[in-house]
C-alpha atoms as a PDB file:
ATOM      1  CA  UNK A   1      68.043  95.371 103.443  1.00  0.00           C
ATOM      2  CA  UNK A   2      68.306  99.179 102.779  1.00  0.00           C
ATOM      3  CA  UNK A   3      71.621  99.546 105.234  1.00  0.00           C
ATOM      4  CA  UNK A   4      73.682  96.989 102.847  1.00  0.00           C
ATOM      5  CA  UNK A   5      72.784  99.730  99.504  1.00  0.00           C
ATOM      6  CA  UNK A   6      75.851 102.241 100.319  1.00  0.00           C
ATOM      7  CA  UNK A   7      77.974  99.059 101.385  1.00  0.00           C
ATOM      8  CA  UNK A   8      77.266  98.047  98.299  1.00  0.00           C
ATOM      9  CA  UNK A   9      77.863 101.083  96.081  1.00  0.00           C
ATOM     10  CA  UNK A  10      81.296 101.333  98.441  1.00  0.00           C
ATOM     11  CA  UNK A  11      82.286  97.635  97.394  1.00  0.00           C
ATOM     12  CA  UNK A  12      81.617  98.489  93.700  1.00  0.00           C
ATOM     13  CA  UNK A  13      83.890 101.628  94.050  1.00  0.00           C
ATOM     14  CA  UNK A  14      87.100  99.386  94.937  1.00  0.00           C
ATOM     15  CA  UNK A  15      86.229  97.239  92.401  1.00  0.00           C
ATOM     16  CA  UNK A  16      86.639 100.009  89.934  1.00  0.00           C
ATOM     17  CA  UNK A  17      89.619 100.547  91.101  1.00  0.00           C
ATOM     18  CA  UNK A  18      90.735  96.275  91.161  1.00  0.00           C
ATOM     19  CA  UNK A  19      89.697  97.430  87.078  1.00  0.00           C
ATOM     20  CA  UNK A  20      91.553 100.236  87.115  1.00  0.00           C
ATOM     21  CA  UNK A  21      94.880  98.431  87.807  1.00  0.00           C
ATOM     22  CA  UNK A  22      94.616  95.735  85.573  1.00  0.00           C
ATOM     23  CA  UNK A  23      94.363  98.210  82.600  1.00  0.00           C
ATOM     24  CA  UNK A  24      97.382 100.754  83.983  1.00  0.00           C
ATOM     25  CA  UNK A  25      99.292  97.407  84.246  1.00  0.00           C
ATOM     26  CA  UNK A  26      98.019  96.528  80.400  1.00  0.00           C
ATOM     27  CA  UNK A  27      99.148 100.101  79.667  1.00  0.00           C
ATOM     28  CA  UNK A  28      95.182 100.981  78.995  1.00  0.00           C
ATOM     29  CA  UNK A  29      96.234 104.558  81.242  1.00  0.00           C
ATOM     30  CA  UNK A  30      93.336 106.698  79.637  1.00  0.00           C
ATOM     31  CA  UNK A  31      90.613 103.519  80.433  1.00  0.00           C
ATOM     32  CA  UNK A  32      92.501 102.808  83.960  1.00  0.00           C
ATOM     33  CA  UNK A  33      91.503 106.585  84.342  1.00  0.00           C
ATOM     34  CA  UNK A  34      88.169 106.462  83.259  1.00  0.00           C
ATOM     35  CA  UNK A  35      87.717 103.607  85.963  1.00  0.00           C
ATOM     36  CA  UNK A  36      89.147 106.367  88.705  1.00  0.00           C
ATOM     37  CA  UNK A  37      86.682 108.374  87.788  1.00  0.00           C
ATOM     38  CA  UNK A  38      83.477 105.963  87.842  1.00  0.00           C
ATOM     39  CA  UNK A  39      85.016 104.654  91.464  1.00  0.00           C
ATOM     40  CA  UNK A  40      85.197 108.626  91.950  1.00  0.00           C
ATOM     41  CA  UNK A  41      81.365 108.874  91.294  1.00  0.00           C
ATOM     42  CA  UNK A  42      80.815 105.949  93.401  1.00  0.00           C
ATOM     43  CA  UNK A  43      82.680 107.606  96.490  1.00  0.00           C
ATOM     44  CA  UNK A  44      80.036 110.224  96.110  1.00  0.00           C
ATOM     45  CA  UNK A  45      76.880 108.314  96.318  1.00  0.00           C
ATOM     46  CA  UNK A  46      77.768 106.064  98.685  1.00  0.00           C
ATOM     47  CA  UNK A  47      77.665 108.900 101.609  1.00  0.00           C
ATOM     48  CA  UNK A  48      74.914 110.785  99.728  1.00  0.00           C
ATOM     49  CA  UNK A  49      73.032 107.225  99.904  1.00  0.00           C
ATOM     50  CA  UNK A  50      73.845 105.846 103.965  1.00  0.00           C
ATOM     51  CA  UNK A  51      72.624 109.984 104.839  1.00  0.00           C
ATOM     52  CA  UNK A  52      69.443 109.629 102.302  1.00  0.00           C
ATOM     53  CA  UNK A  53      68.403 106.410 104.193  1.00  0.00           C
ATOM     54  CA  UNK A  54      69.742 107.277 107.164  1.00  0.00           C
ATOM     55  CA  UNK A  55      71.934 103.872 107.651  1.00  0.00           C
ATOM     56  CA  UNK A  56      75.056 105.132 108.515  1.00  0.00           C
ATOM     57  CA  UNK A  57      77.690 102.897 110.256  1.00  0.00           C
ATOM     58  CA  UNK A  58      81.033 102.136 111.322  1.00  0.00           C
ATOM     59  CA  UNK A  59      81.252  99.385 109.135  1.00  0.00           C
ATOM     60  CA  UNK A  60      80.461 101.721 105.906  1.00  0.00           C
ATOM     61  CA  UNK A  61      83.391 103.957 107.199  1.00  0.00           C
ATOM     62  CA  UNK A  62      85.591 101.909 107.711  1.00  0.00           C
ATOM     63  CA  UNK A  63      84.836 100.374 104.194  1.00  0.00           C
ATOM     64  CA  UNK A  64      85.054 103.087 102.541  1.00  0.00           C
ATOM     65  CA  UNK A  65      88.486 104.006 103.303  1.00  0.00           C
ATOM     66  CA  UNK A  66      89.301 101.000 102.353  1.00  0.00           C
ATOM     67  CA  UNK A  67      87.344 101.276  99.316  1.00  0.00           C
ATOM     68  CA  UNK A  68      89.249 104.471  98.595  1.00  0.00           C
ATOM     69  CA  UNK A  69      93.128 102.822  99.567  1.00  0.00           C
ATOM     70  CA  UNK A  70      92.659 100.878  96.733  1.00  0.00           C
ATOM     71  CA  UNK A  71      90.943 102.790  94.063  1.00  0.00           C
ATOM     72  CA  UNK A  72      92.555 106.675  95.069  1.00  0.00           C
ATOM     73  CA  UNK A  73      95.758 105.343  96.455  1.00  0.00           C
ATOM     74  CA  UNK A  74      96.792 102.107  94.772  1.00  0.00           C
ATOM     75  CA  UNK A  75      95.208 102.461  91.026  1.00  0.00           C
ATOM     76  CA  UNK A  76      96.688 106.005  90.208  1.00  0.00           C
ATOM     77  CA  UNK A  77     100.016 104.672  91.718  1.00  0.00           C
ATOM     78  CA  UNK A  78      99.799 102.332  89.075  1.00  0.00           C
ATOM     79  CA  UNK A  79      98.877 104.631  86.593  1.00  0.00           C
ATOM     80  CA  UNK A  80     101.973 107.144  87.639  1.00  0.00           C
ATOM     81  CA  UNK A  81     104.136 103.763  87.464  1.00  0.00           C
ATOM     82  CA  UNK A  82     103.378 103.056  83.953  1.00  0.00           C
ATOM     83  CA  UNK A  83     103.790 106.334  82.868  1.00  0.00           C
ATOM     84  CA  UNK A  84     106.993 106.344  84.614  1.00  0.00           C
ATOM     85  CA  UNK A  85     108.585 103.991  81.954  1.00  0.00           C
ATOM     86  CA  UNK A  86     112.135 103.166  81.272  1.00  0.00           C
ATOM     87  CA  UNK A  87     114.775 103.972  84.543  1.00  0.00           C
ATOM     88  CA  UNK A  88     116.496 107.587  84.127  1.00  0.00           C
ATOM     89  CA  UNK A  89     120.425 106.888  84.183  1.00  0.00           C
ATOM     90  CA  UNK A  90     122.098 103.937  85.277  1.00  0.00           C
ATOM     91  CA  UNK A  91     122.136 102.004  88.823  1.00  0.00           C
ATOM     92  CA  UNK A  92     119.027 102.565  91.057  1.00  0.00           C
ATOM     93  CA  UNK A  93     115.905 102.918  89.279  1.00  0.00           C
ATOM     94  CA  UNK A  94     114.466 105.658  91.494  1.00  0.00           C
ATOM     95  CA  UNK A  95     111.589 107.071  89.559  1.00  0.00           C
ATOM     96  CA  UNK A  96     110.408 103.310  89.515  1.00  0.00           C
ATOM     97  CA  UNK A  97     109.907 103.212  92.873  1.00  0.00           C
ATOM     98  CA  UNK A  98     108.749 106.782  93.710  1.00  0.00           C
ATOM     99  CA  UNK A  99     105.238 106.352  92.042  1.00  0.00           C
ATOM    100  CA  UNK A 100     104.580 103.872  95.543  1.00  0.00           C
ATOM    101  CA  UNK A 101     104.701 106.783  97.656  1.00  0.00           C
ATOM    102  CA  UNK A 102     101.274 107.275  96.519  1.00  0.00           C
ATOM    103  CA  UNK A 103      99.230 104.621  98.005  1.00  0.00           C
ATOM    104  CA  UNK A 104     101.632 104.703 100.579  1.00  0.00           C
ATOM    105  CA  UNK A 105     100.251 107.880 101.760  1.00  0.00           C
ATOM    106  CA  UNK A 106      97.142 107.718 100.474  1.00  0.00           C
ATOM    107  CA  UNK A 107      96.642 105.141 103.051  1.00  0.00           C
ATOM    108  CA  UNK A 108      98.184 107.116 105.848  1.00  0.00           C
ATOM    109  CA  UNK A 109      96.333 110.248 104.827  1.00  0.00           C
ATOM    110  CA  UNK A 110      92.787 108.201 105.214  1.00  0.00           C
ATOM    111  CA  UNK A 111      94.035 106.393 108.632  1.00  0.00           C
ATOM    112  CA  UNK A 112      94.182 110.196 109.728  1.00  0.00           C
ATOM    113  CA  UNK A 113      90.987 111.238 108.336  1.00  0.00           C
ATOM    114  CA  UNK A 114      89.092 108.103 110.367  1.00  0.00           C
ATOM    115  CA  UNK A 115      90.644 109.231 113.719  1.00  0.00           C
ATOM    116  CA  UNK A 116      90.931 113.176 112.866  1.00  0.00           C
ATOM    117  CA  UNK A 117      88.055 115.336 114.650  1.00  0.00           C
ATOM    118  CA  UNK A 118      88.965 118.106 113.095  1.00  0.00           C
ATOM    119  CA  UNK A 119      88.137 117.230 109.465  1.00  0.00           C
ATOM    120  CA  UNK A 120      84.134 117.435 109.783  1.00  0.00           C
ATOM    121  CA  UNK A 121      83.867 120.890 108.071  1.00  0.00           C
ATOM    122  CA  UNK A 122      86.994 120.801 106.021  1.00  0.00           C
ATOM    123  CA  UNK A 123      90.026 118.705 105.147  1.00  0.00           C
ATOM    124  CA  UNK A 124      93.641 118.671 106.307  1.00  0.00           C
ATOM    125  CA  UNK A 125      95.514 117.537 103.893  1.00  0.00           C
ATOM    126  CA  UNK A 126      94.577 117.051  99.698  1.00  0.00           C
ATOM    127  CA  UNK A 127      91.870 114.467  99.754  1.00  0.00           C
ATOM    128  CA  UNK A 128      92.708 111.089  98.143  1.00  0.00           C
ATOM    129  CA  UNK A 129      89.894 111.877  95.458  1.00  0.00           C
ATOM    130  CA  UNK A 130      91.214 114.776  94.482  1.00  0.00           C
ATOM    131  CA  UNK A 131      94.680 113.465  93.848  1.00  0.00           C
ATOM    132  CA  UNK A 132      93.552 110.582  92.410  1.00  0.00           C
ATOM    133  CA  UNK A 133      91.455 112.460  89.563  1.00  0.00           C
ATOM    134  CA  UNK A 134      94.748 115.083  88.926  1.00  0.00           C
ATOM    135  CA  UNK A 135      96.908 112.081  88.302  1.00  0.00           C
ATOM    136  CA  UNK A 136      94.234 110.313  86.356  1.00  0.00           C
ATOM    137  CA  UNK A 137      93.627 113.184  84.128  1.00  0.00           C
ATOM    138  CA  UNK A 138      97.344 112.978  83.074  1.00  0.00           C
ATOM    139  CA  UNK A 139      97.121 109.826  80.017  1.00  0.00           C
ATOM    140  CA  UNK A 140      94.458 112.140  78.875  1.00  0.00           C
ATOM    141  CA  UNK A 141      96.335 115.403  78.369  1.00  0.00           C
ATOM    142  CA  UNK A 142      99.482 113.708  77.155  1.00  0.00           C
ATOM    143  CA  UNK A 143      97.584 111.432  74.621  1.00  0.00           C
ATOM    144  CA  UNK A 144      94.826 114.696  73.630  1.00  0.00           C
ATOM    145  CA  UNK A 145      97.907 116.982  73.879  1.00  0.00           C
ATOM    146  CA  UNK A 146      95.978 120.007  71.993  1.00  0.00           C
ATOM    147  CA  UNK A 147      97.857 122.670  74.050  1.00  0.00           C
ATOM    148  CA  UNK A 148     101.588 120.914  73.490  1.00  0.00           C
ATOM    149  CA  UNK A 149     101.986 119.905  77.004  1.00  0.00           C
ATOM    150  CA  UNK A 150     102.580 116.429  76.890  1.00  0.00           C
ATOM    151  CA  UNK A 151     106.130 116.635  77.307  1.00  0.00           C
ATOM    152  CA  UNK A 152     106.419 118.452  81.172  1.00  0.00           C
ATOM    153  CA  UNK A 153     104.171 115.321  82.144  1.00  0.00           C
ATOM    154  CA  UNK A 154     106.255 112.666  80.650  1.00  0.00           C
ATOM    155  CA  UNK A 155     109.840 114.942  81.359  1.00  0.00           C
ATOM    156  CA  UNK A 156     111.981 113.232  84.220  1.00  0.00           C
ATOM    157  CA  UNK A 157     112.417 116.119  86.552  1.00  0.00           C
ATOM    158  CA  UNK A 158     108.011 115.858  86.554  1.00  0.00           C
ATOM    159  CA  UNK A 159     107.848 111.872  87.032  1.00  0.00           C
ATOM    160  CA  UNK A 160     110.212 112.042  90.000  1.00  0.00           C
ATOM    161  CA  UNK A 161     109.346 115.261  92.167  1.00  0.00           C
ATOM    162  CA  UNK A 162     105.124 114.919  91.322  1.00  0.00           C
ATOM    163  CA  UNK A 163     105.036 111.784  93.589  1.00  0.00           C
ATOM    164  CA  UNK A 164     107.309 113.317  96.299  1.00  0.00           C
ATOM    165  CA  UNK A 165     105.093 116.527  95.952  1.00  0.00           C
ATOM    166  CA  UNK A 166     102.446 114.187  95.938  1.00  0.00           C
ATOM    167  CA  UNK A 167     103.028 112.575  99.304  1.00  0.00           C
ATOM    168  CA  UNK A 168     103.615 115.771 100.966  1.00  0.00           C
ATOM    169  CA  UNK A 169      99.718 117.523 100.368  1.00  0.00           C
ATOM    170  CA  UNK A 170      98.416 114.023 101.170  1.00  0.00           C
ATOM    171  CA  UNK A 171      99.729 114.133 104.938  1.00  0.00           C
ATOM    172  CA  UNK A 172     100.397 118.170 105.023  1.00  0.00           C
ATOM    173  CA  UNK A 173      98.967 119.999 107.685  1.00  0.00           C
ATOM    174  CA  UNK A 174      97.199 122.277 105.207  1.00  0.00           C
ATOM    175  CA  UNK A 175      93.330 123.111 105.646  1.00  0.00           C
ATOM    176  CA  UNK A 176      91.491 122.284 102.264  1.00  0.00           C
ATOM    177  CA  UNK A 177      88.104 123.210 101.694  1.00  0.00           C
ATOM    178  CA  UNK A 178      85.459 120.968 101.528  1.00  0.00           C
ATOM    179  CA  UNK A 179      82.385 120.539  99.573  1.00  0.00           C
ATOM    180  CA  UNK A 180      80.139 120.671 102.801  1.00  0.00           C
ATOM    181  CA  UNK A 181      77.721 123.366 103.017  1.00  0.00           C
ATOM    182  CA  UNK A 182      75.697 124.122 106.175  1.00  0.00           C
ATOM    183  CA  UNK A 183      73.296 126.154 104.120  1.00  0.00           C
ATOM    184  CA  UNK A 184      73.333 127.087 100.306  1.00  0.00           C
ATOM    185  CA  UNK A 185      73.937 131.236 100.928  1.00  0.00           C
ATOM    186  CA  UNK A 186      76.866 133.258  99.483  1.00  0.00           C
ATOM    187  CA  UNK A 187      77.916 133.938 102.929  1.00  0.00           C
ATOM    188  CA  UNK A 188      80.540 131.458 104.070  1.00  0.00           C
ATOM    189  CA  UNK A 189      80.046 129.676 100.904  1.00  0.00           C
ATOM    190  CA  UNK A 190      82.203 132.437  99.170  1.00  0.00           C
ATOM    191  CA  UNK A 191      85.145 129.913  98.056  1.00  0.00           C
ATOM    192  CA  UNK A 192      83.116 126.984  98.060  1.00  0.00           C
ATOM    193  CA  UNK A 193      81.186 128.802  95.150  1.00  0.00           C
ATOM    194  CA  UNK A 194      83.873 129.959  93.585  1.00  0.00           C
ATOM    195  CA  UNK A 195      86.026 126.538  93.360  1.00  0.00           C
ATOM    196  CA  UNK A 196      82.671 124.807  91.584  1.00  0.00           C
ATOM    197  CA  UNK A 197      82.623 128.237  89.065  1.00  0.00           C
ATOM    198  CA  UNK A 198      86.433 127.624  88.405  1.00  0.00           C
ATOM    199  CA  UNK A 199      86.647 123.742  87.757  1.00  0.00           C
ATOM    200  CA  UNK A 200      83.867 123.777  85.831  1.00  0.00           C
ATOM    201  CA  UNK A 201      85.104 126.902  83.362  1.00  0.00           C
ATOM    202  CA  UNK A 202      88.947 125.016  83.646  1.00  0.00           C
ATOM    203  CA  UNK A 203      86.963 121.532  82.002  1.00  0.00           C
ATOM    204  CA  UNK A 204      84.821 123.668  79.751  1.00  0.00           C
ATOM    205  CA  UNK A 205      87.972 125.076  78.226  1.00  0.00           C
ATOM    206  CA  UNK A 206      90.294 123.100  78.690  1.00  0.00           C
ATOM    207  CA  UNK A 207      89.060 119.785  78.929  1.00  0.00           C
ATOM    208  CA  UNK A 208      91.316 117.131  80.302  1.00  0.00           C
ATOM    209  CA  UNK A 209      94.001 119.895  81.218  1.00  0.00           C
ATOM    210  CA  UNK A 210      91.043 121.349  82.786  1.00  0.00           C
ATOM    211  CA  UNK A 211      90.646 118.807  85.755  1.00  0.00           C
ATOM    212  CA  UNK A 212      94.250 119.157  86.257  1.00  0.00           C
ATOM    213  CA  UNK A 213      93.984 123.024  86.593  1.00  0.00           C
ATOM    214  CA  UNK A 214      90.697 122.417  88.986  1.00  0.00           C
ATOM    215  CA  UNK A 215      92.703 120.624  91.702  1.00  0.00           C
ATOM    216  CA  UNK A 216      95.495 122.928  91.333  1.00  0.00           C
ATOM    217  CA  UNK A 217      92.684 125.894  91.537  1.00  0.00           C
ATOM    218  CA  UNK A 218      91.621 123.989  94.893  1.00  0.00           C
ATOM    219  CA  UNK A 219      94.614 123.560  96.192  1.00  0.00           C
ATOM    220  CA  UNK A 220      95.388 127.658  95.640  1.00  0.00           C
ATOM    221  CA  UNK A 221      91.465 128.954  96.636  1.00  0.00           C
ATOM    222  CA  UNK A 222      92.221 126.795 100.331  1.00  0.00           C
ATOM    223  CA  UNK A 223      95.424 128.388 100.716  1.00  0.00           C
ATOM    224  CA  UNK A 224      93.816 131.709  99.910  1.00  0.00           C
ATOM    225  CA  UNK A 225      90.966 131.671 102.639  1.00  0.00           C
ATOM    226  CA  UNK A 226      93.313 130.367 104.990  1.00  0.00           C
ATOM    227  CA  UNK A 227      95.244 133.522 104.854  1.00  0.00           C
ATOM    228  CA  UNK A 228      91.684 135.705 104.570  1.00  0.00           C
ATOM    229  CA  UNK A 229      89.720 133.610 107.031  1.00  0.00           C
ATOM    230  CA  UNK A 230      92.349 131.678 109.068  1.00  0.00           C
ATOM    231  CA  UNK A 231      91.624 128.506 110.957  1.00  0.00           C
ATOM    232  CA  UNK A 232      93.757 126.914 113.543  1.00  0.00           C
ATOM    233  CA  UNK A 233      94.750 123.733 112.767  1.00  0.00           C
END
């Protein structure tokens, strides 16, 4: 009974995002966000649960990437869709079109992950999660626009090149750190440490921006220990 809990918990994640989708199509974005990140949550404790009880399987693996297609790839394509609104010019509605990049490679980057031995201490690539929360924090900061930002998120120029930028860190050949620690010291946890201090002062201060600013801090502190502590990829 116990090996069907995470299966479970991973099933409930892309149902989050089946919600998720329905409200970004409704134009709810900030709710179709808010179901990103409870499918987010979800993606968490369904590993922490199969190690806990020590059920691990091929079957919850291969579930939860396809958990993670739907509710890190498909639902914030959605959500950069409806953002996207009317065409820009006249003739071939580009920027309609561009936001499907997104679960395109979304899906691509998590066939890689599945078959990629090198990923079991850190990532190659941004990690569906993690672009799925930047682009779900985006209804927030342009509808709780405090700092006057709105407009670079809803300008053209951002709606087209984000999802091209987008599908690039998805399938780069970039080393991202990952939340794994071997043991809970300061030594070789330096950036690890660092990234968790960051995010959480960026949300503290920032709020919804600040989620934004956390993957962009990620993205930045990965590239940074590459070039101190470089890995060969």
């Amino acid at each position: 009974m116990k090996e069907h809990i995470p299966n479970t918990i991973t099933a409930l994640n892309l149902v989050f995002g089946c919600f998720s989708m329905i409200d970004a199509l409704q134009g709810n974005l900030t709710q179709a966000s808010l179901w990103i990140g409870g499918a987010a949550v979800l993606d968490f404790f369904d590993g922490f649960v199969a190690r806990m009880l020590k059920v691990g399987s091929e079957l919850g693996k291969q579930l939860d990437s396809l958990a993670d297609v739907v509710s890190f790839g498909v639902a914030p394509g959605m959500i950069f869709y409806a953002m996207s609104g009317q065409c820009f010019g006249e003739g071939f509605c580009i920027n309609k079109f561009l936001p499907f990049l997104i679960p395109a490679f979304s899906a691509v980057r998590l066939a890689k992950f599945n078959i990629d031995t090198r990923q079991s201490d850190s990532f190659i690539g941004l990690p569906t999660p993690a672009n799925a929360m930047f682009i779900a924090s985006l209804p927030f900061i342009v509808q709780y626009d405090s700092l006057g930002l709105g407009w670079v998120i809803e300008h053209q120029f951002f709606l087209i090149l984000f999802p091209l930028l987008s599908a690039y860190l998805l399938v780069a050949e970039l080393p991202l750190l990952a939340l794994k620690f071997k043991h809970f010291g300061w030594r070789g946890n330096e950036f690890r440490y660092l990234l968790i201090l960051i995010s959480i002062l960026s949300v503290l201060f920032f709020q919804y921006l600040g989620v934004a600013l956390a993957i962009v801090f990620y993205i930045l502190l990965s590239v940074l220990q590459q070039m101190i502590q470089p890995k060969k990829i």
